[in-house]
Protein backbone atom coordinates (compact mmCIF):
# COMPACT_ATOMS: atom_id res chain seq x y z
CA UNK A 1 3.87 -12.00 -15.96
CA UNK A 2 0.32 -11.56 -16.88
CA UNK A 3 -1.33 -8.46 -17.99
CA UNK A 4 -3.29 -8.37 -15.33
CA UNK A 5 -0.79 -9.30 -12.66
CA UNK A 6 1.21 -6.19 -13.82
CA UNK A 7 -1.67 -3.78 -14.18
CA UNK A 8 -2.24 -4.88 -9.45
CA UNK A 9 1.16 -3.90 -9.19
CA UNK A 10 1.08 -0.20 -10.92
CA UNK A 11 -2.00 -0.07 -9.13
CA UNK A 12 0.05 -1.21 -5.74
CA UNK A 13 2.61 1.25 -6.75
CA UNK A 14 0.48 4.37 -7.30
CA UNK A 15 -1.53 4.48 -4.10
CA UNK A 16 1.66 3.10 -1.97
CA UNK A 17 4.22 5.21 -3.17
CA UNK A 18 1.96 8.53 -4.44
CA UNK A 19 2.69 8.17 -8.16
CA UNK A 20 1.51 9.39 -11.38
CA UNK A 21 1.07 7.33 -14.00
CA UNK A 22 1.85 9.80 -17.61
CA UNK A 23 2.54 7.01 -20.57
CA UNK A 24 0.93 3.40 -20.25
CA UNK A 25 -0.50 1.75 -23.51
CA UNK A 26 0.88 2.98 -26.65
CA UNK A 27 0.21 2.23 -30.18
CA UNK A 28 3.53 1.56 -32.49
CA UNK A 29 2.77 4.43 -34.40
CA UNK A 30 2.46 6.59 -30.97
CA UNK A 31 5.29 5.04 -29.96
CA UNK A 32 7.46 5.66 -33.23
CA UNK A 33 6.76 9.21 -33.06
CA UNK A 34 7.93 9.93 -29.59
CA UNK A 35 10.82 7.90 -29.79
CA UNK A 36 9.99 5.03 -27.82
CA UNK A 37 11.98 1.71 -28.58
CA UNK A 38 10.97 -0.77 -31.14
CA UNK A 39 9.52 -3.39 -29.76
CA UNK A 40 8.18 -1.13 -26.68
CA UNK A 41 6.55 -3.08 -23.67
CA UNK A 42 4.08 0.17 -23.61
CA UNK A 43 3.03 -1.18 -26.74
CA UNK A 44 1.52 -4.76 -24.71
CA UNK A 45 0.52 -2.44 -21.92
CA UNK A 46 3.14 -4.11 -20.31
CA UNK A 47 5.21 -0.96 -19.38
CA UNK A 48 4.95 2.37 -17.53
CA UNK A 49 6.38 5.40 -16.88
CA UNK A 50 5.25 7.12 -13.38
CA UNK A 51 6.71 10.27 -11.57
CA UNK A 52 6.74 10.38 -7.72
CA UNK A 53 4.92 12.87 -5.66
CA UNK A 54 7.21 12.57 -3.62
CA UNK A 55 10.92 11.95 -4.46
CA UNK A 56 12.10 10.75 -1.17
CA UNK A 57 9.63 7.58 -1.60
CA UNK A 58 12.11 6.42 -4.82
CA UNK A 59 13.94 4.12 -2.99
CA UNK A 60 11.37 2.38 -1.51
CA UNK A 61 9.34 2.00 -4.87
CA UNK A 62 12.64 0.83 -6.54
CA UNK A 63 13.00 -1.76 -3.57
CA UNK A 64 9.28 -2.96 -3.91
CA UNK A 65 9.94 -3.07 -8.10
CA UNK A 66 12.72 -5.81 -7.83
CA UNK A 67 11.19 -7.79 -4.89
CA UNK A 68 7.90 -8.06 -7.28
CA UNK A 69 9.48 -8.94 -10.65
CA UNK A 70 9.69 -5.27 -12.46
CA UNK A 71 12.67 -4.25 -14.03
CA UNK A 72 12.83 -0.22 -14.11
CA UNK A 73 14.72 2.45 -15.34
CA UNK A 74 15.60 6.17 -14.23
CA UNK A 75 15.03 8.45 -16.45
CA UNK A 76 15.40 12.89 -16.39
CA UNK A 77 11.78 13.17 -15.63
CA UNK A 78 10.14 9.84 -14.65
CA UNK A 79 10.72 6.63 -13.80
CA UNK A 80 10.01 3.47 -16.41
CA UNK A 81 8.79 0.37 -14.96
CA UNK A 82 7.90 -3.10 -17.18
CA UNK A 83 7.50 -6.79 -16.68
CA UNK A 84 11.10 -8.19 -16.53
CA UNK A 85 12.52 -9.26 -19.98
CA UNK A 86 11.48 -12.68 -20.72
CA UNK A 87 8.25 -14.44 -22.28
CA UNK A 88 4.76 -12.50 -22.58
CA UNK A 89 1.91 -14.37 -20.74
């Protein structure tokens, strides 16, 4: 998935599904120091992590995630959404 093919769908996904985007592009060393993963998909602007307006709108936003190639994951206080592992365009 291209960069730009991802940065549509977060755009699709925040005026759809009333989201907030609150961590995009990170550096490594921002990343380090808030305990993101090595190798971080927010560091290829690749990855996001969003939090709904409103909650009842999560299972449609997880629906439209896997029918458009995003892999996400719930977390406490947001959700994280990335390309699907595999090859960088």
């Amino acid at each position: 998935m291209r960069i730009s093919e991802f940065l549509y769908l977060v755009l699709v996904i925040c005026f759809k599904f009333d989201c907030s985007v609150t961590s995009w592009i990170r550096t490594k060393k921002h990343n380090r120091n808030i305990g993101g993963k090595k190798g971080s998909l927010h560091t290829l602007g690749l990855a996001v992590d969003i939090v709904l307006d409103n909650p009842d709108k999560r299972e449609d936003l997880l629906e439209f995630c896997h029918e458009n190639g995003l892999h996400y994951y719930i977390e406490p206080d947001h959700i994280h959404i990335q390309k699907r592992p595999g090859k960088v365009n």
